[in-house]
N, C-alpha and C. Protein backbone atom coordinates (compact mmCIF):
# COMPACT_ATOMS: atom_id res chain seq x y z
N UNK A 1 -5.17 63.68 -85.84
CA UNK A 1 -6.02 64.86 -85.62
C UNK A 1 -6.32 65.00 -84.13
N UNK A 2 -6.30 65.93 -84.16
CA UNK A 2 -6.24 66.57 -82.16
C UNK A 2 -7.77 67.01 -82.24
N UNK A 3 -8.46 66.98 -81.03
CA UNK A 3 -9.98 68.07 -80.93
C UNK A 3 -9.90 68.95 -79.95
N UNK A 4 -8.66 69.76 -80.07
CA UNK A 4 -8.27 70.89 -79.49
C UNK A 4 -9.16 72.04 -80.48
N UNK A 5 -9.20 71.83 -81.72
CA UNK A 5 -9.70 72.94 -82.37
C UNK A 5 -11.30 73.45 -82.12
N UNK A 6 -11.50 71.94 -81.47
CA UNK A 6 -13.25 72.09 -80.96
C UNK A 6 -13.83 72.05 -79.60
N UNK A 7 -14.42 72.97 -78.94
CA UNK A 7 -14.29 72.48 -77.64
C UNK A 7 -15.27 71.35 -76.89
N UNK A 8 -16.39 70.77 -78.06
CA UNK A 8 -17.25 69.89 -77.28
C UNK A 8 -17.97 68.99 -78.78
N UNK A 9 -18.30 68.51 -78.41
CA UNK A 9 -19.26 67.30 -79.16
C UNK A 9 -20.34 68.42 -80.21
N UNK A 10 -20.76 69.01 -79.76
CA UNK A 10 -21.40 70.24 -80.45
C UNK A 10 -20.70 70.85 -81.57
N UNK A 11 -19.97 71.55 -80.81
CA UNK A 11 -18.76 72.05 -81.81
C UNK A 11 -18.55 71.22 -82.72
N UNK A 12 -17.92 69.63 -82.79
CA UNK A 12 -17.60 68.83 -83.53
C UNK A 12 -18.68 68.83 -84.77
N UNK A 13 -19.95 68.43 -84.27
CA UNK A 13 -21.26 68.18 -85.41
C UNK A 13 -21.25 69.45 -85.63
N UNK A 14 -21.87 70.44 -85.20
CA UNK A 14 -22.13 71.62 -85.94
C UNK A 14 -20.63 71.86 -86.82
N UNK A 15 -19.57 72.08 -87.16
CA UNK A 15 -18.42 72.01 -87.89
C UNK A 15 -18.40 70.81 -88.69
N UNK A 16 -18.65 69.84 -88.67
CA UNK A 16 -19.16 68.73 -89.66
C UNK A 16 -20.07 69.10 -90.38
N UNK A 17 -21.27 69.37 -89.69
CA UNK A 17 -22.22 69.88 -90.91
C UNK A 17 -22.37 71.00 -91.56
N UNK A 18 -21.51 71.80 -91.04
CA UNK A 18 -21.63 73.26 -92.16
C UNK A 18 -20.09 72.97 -93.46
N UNK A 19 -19.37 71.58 -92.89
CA UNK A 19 -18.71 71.30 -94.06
C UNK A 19 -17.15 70.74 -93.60
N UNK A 20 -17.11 71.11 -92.43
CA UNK A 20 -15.61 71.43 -92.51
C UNK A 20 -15.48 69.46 -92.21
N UNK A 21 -14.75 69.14 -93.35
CA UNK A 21 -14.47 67.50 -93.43
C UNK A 21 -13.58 66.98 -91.83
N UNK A 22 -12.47 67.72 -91.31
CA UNK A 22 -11.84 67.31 -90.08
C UNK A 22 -12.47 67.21 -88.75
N UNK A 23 -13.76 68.10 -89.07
CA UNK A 23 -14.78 67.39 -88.00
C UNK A 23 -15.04 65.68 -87.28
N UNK A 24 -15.32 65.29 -88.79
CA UNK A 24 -15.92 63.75 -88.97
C UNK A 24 -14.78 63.15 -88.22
N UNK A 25 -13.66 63.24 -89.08
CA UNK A 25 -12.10 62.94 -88.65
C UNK A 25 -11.79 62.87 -87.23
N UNK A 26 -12.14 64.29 -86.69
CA UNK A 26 -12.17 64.16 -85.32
C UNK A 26 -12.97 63.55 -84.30
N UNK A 27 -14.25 63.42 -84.94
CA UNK A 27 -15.50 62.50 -84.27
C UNK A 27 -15.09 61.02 -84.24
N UNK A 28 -15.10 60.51 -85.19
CA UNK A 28 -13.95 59.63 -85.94
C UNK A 28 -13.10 59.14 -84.72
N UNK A 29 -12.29 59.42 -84.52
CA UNK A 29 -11.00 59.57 -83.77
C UNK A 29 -11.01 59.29 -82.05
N UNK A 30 -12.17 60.28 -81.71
CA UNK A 30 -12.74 60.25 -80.63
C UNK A 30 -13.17 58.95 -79.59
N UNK A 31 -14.77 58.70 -81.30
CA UNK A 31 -15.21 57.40 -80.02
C UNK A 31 -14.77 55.98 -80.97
N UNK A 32 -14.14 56.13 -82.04
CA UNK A 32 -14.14 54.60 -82.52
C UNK A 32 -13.92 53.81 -82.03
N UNK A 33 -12.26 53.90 -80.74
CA UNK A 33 -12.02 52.87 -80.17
C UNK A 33 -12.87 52.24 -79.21
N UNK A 34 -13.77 53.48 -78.26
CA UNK A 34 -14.62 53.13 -77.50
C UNK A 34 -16.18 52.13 -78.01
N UNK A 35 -16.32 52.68 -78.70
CA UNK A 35 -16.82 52.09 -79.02
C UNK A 35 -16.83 50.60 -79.72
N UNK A 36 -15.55 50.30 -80.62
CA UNK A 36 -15.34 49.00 -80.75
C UNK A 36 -15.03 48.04 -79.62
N UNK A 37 -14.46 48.62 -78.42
CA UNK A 37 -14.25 47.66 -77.74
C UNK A 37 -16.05 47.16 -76.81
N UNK A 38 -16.47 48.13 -77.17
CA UNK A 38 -17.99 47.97 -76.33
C UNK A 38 -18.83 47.00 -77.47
N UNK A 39 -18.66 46.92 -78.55
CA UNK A 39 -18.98 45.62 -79.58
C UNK A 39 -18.30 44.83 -79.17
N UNK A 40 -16.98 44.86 -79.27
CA UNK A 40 -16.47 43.47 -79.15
C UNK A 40 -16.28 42.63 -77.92
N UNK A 41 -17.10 43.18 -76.92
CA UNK A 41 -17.76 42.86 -75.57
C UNK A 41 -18.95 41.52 -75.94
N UNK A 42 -19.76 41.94 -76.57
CA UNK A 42 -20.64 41.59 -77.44
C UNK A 42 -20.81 40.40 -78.85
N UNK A 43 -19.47 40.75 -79.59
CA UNK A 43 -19.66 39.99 -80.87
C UNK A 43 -18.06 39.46 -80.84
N UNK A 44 -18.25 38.29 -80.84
CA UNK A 44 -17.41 37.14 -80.65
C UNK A 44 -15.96 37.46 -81.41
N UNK A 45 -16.37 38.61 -82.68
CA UNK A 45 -15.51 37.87 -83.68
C UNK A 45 -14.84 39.32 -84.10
N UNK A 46 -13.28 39.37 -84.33
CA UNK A 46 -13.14 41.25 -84.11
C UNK A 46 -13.51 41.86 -85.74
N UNK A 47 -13.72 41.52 -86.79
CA UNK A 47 -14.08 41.65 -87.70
C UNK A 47 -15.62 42.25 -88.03
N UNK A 48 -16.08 41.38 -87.23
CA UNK A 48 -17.13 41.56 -86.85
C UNK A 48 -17.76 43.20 -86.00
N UNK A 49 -16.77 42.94 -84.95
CA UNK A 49 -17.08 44.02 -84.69
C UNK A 49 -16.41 45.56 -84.92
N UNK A 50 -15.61 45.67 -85.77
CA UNK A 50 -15.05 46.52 -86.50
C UNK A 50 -16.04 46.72 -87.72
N UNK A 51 -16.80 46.33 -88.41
CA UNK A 51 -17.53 46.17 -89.35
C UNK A 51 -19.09 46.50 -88.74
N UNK A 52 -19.29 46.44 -87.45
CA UNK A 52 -20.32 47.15 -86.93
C UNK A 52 -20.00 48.34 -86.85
N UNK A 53 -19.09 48.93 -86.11
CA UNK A 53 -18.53 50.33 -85.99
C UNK A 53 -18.22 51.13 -87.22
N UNK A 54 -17.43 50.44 -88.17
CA UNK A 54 -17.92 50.93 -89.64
C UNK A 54 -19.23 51.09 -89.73
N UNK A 55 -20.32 50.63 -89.59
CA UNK A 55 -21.59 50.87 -90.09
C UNK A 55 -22.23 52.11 -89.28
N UNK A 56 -21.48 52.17 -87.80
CA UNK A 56 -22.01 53.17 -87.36
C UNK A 56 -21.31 54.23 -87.72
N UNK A 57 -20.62 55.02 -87.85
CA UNK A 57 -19.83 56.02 -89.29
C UNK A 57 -20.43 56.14 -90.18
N UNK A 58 -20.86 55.13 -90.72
CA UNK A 58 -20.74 55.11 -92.15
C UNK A 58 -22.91 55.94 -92.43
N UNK A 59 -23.70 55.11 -91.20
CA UNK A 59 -25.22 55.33 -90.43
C UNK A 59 -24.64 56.69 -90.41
N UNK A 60 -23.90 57.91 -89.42
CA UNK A 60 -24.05 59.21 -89.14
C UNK A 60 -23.14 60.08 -90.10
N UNK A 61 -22.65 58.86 -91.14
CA UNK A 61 -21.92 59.84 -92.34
C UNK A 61 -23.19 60.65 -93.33
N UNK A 62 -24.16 59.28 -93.75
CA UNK A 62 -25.49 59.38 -94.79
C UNK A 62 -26.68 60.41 -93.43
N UNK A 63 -26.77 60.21 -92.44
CA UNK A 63 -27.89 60.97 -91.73
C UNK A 63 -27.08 62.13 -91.28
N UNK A 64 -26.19 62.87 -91.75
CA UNK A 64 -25.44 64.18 -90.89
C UNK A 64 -26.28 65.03 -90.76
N UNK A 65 -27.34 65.42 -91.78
CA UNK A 65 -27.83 66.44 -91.75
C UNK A 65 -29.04 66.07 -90.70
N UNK A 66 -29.55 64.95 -90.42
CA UNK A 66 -30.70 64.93 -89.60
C UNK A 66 -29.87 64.86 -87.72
N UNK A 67 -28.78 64.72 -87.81
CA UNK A 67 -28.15 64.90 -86.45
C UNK A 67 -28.56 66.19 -86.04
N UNK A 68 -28.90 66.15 -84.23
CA UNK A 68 -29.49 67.10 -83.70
C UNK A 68 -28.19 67.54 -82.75
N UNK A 69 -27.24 68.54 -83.22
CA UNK A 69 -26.10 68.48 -82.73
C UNK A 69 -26.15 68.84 -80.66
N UNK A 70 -27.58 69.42 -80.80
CA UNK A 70 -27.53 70.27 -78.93
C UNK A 70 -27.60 68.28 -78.43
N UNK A 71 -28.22 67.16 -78.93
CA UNK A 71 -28.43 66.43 -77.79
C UNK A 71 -27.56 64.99 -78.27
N UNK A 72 -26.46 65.50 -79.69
CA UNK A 72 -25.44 64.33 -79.62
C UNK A 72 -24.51 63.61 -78.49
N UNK A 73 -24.25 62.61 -78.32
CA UNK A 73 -23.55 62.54 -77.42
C UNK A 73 -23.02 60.86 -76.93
N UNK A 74 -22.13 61.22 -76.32
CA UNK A 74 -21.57 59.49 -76.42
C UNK A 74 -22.45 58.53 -76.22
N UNK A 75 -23.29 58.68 -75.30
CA UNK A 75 -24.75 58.03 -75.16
C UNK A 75 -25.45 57.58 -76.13
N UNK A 76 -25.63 58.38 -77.32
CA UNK A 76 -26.12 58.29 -78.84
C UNK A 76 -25.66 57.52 -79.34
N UNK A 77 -23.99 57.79 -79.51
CA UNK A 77 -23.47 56.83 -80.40
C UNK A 77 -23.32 55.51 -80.08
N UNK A 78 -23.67 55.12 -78.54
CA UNK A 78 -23.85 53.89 -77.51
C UNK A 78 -24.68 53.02 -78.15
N UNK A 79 -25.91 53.91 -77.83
CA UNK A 79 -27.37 53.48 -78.34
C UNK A 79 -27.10 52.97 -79.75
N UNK A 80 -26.49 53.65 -80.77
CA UNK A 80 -26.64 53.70 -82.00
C UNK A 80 -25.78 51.76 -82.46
N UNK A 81 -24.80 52.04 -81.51
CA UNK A 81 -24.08 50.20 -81.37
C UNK A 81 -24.96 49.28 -80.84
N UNK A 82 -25.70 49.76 -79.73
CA UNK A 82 -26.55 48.57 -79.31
C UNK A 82 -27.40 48.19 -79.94
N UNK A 83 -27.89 49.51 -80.56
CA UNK A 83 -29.09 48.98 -81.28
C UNK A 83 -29.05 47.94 -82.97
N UNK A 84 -27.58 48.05 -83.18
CA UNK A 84 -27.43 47.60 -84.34
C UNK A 84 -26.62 45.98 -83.93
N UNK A 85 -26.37 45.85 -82.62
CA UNK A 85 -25.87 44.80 -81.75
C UNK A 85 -27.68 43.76 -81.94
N UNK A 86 -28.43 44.39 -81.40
CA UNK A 86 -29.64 43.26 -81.41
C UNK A 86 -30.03 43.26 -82.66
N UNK A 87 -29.99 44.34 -83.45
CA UNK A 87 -30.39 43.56 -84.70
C UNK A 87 -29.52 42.66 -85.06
N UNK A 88 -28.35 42.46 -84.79
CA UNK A 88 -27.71 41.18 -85.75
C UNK A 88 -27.90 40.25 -84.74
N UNK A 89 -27.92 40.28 -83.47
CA UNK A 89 -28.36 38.99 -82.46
C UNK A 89 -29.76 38.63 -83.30
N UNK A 90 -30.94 39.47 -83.59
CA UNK A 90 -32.11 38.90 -83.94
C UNK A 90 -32.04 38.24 -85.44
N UNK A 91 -31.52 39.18 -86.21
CA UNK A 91 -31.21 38.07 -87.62
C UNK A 91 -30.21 36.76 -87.43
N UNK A 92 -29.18 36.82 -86.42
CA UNK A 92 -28.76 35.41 -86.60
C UNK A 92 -29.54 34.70 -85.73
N UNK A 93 -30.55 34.69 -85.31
CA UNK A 93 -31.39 33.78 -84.54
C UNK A 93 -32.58 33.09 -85.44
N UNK A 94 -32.70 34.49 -86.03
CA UNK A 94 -33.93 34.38 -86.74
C UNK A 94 -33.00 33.38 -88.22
N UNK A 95 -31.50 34.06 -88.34
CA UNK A 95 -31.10 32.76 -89.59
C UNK A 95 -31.44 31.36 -88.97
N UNK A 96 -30.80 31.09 -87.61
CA UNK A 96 -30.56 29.69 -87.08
C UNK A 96 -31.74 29.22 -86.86
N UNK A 97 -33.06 29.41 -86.24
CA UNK A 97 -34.30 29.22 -86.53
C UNK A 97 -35.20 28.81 -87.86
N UNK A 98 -34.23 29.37 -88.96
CA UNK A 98 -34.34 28.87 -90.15
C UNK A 98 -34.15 28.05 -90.68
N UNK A 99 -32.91 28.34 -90.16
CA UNK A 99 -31.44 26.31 -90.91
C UNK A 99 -32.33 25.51 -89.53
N UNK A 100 -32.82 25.38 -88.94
CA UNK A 100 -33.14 24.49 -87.92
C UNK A 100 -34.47 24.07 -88.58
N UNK A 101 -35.85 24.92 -88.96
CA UNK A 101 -37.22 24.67 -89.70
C UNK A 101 -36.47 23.53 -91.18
N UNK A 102 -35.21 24.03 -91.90
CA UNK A 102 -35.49 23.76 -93.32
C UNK A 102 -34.45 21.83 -93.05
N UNK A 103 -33.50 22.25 -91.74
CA UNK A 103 -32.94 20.50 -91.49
C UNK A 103 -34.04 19.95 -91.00
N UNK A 104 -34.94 20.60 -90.10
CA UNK A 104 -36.00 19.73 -89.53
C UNK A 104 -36.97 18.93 -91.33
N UNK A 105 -37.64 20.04 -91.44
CA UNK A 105 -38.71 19.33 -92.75
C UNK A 105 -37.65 18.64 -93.44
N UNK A 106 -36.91 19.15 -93.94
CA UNK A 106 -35.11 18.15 -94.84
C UNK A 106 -35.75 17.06 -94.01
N UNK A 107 -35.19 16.14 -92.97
CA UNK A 107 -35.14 15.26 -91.94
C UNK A 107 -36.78 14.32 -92.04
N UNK A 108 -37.43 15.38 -92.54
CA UNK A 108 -38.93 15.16 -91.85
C UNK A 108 -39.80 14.08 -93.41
N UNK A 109 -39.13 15.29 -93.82
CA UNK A 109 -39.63 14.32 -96.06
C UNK A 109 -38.62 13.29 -96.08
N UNK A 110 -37.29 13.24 -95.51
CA UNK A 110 -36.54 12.13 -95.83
C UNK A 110 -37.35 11.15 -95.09
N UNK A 111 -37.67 11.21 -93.68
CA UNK A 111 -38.10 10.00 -92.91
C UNK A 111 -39.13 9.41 -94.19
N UNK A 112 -40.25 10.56 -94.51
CA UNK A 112 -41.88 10.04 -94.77
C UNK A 112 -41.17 9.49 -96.49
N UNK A 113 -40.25 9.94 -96.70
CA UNK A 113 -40.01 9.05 -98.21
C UNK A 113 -39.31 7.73 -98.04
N UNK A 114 -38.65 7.84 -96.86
CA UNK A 114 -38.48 6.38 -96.62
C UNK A 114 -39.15 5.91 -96.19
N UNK A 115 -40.62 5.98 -95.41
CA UNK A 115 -41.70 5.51 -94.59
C UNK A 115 -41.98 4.60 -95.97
N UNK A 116 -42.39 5.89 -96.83
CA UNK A 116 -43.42 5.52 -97.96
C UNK A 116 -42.63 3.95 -98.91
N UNK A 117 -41.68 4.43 -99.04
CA UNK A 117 -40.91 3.35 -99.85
C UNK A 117 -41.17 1.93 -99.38
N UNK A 118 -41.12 2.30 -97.74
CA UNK A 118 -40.95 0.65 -97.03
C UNK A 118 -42.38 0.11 -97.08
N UNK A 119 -43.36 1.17 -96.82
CA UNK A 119 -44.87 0.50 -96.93
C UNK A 119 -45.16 0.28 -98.19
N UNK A 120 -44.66 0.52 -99.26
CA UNK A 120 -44.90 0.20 -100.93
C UNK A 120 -44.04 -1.42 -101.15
N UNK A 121 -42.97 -1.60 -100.69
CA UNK A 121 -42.62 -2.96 -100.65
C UNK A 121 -43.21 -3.87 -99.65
N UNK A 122 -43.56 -3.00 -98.56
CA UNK A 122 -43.95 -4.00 -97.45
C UNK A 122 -45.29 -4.61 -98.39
N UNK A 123 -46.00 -3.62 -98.96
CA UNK A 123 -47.80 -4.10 -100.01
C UNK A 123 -47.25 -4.88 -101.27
N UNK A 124 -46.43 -4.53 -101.85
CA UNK A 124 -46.12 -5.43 -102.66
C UNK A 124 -45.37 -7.36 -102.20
N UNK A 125 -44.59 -7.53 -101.18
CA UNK A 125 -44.42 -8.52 -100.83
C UNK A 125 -45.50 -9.11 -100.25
N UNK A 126 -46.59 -8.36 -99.47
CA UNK A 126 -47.88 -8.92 -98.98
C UNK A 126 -48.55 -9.35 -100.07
N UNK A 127 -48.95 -8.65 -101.10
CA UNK A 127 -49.61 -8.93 -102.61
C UNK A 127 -48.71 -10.77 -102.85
N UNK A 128 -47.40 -10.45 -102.96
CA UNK A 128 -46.78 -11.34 -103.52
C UNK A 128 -47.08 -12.96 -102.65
N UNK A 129 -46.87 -12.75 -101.57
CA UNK A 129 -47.04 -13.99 -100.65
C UNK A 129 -48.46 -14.30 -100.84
N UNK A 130 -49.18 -13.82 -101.31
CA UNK A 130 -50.92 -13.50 -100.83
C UNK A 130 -51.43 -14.71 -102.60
N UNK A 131 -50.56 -14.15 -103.75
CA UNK A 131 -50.62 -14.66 -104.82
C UNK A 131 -50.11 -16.00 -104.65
N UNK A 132 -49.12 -16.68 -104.30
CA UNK A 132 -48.78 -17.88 -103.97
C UNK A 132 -49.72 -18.78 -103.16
N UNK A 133 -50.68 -18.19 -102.41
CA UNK A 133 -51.38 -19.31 -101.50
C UNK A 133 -52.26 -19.81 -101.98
N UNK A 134 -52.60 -20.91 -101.39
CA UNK A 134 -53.81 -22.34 -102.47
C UNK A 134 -54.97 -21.29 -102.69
N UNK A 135 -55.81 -21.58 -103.26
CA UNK A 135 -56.76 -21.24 -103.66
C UNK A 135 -57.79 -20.81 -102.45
N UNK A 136 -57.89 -21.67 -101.64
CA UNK A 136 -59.03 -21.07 -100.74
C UNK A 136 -58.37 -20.33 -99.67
N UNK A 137 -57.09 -20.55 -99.69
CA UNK A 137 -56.61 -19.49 -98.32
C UNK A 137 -56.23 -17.97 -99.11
N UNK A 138 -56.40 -18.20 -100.18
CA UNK A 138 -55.91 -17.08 -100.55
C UNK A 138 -57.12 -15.46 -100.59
N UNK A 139 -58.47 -16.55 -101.08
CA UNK A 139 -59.59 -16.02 -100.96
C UNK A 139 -60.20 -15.66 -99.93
N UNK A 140 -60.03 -16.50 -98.41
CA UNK A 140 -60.34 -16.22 -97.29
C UNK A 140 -59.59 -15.20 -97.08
N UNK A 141 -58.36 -15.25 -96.93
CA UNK A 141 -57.17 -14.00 -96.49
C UNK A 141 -57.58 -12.86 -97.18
N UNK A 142 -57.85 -12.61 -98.43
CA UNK A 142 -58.10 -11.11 -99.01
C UNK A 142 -59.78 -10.60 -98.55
N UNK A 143 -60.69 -11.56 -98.54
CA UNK A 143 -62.00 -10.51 -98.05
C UNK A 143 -61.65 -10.70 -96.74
N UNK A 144 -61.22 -11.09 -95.94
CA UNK A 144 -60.68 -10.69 -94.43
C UNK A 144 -59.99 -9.88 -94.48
N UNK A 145 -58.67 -9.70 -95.16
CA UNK A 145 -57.75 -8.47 -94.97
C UNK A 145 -57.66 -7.19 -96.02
N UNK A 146 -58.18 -7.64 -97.21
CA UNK A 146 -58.56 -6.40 -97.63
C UNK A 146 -60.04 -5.63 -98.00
N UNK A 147 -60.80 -7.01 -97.77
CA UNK A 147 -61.98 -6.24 -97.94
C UNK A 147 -62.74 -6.16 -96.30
N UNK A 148 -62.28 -6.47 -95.55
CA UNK A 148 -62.88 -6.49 -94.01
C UNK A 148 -63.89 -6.82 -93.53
N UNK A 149 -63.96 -8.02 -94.04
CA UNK A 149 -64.88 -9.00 -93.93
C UNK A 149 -64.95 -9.94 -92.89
N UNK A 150 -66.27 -9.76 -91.97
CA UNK A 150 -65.95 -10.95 -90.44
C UNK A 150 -66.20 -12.24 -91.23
N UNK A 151 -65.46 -13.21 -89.93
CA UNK A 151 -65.68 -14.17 -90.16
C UNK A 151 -66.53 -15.19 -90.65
N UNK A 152 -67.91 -14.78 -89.80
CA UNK A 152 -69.10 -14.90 -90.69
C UNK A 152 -69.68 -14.45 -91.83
N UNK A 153 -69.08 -13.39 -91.86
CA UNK A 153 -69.44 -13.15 -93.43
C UNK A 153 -68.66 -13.35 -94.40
N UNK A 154 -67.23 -13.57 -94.08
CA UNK A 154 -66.90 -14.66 -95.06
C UNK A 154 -67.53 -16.02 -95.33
N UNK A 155 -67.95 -16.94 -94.30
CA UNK A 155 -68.26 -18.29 -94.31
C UNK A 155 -69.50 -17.98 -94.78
N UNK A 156 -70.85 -17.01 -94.96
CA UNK A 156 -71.82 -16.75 -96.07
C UNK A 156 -71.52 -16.54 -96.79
N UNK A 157 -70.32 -15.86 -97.51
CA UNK A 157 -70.29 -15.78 -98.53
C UNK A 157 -69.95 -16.88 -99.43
N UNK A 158 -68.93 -16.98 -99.10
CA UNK A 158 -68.35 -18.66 -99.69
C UNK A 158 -69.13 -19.75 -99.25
N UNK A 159 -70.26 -19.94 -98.40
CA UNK A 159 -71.16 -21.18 -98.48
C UNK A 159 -70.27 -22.48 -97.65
N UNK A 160 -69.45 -22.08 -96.87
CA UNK A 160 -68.26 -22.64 -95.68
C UNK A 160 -68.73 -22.33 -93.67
N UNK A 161 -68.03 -23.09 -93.79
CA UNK A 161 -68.46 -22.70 -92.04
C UNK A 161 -67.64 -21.97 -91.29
N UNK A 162 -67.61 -21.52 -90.98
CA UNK A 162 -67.09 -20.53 -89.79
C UNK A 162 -66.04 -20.89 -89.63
N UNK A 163 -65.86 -22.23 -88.89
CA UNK A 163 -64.44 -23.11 -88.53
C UNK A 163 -63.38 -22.96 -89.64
N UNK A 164 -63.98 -23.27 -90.63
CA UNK A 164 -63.23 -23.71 -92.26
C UNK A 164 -62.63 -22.29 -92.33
N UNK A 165 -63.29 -21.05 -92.12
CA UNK A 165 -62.96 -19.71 -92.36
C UNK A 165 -61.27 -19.80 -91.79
N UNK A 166 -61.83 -19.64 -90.26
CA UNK A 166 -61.06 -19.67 -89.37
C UNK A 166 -59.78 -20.25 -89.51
N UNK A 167 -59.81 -21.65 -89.79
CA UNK A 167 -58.51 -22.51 -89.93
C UNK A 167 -58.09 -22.50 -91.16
N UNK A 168 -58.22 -22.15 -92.78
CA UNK A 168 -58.41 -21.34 -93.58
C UNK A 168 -57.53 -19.90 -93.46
N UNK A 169 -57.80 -18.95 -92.75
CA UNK A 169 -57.31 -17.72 -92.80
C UNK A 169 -56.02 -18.01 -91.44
N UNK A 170 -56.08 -19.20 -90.42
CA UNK A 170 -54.63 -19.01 -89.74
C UNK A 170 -53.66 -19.92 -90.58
N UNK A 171 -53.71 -20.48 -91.55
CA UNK A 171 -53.12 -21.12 -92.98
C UNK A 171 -52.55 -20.26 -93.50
N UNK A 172 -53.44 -19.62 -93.92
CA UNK A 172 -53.22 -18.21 -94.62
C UNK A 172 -52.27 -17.56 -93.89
N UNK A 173 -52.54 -17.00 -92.76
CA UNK A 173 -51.59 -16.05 -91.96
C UNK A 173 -50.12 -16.31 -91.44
N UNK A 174 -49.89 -17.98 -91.37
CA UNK A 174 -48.74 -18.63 -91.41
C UNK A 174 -47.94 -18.73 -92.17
N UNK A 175 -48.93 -18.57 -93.55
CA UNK A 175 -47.86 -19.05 -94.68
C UNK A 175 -47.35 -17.36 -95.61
N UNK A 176 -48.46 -16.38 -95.33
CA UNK A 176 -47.99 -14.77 -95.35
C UNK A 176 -46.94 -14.65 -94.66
N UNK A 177 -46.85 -15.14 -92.95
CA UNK A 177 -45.78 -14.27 -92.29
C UNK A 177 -44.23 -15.00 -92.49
N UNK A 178 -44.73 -16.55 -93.15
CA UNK A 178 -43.33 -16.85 -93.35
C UNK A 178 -43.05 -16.34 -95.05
N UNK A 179 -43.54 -15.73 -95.47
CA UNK A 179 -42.78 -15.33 -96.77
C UNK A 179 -42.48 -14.08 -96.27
N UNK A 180 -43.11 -13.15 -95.01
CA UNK A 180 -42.44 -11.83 -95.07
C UNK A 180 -41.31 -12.00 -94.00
N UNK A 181 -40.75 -12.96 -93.57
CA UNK A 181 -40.35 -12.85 -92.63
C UNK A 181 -38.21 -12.13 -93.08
N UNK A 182 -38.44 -12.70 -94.52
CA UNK A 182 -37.02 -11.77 -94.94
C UNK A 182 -37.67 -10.50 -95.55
N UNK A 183 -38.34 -9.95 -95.75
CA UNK A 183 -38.56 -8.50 -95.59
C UNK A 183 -38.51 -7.85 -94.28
N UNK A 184 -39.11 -8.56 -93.47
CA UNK A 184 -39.13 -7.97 -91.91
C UNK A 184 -37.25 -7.72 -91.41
N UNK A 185 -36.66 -8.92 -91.95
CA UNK A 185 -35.61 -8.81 -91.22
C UNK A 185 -34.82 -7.30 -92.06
N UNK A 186 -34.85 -7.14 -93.32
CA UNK A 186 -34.89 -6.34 -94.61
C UNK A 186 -35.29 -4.84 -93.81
N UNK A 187 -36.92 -4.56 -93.72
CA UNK A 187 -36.78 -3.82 -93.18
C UNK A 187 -36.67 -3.13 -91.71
N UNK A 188 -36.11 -4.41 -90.27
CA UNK A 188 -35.60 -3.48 -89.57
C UNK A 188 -34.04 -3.35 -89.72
N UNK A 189 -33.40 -3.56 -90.54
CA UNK A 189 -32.35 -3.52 -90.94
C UNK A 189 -32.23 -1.75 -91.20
N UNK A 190 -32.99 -1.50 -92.65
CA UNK A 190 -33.21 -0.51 -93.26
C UNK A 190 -33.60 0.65 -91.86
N UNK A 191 -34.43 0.31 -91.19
CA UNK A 191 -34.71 1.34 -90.20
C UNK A 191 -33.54 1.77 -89.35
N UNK A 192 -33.08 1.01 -88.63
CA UNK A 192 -31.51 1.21 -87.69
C UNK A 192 -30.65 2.13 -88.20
N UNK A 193 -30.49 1.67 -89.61
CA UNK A 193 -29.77 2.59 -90.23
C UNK A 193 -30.22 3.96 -90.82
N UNK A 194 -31.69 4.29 -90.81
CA UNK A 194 -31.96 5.62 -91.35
C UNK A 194 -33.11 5.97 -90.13
């Protein structure tokens, strides 16, 4: 199709919209190439930008009748690419900003479920070593470490001296850290690797 039959951009829309179909054709014809190559300036991928330029056609096929034919003009149909150029720059940012929030929390619940796991064995092997110790270190060690109890007020409570506490709970603390000491190795093992 030639646009010999029309002499201006005017001509073209006004003859489009009172019907005549070789208008479009000729509009069509006109700026597609220009315009695709001014996307594909822009968008990496030629599919891509052939599929924008379709949309802009396809945008002034559905709005013909609201086209203002006195102030159409290559400028328009410029605008009309750029502007559909940042919207897809802003949705794929706004996608990648997304996949970035949902790997981050992904990343973020994996750490704290493995946190959680390791401090649930780390309390249970403490429990466990804690159950094995003689009788009085075992009692000194838990109102010291779990009920937070000073020294002196352990040795009132139990009717012991201070010293006894003392040498008592580093008994205690010797014979805890050598039962955790293959969990420790256990879990920095586990850490390195996750």
């Amino acid at each position: 199709m030639t646009n010999t039959k029309f002499q201006n951009d005017i001509a073209i829309i006004e003859a489009w919209q009172a019907g005549d179909s070789d208008a479009f054709e000729v509009l069509y014809q006109k700026y597609w190439r220009k315009l695709y190559v001014f996307a594909r300036r822009t968008t990496p991928n030629t599919e891509d930008a052939q599929d924008l330029i379709q949309d802009v056609f396809a945008q002034l096929w559905m709005q013909k009748e609201q086209i203002d034919a006195a102030v159409f003009s290559e400028s328009y149909l410029f605008a009309i690419v750029r502007n559909k150029l940042l919207d897809k720059i802003r949705k794929q940012y706004v996608r990648e900003e997304y996949v970035q929030k949902i790997l981050q929390s992904s990343s973020e619940s994996d750490f704290s479920t493995q946190q959680t796991i390791l401090t649930n064995d780390l309390n249970n092997h403490i429990h466990q070593a804690v159950d094995v110790l003689p009788e009085k270190c075992r009692e000194v060690f838990q109102l010291s470490r779990f009920e937070q109890l000073s020294v002196d007020q352990i040795a009132q409570k139990l009717q012991i001296s201070p010293q006894t506490v003392k040498n008592q709970l580093s008994k205690a603390l010797q014979l805890v850290r050598f039962r955790l000491r293959e969990f420790a190795t256990l879990g920095l093992l586990l850490s390195t690797f996750f």
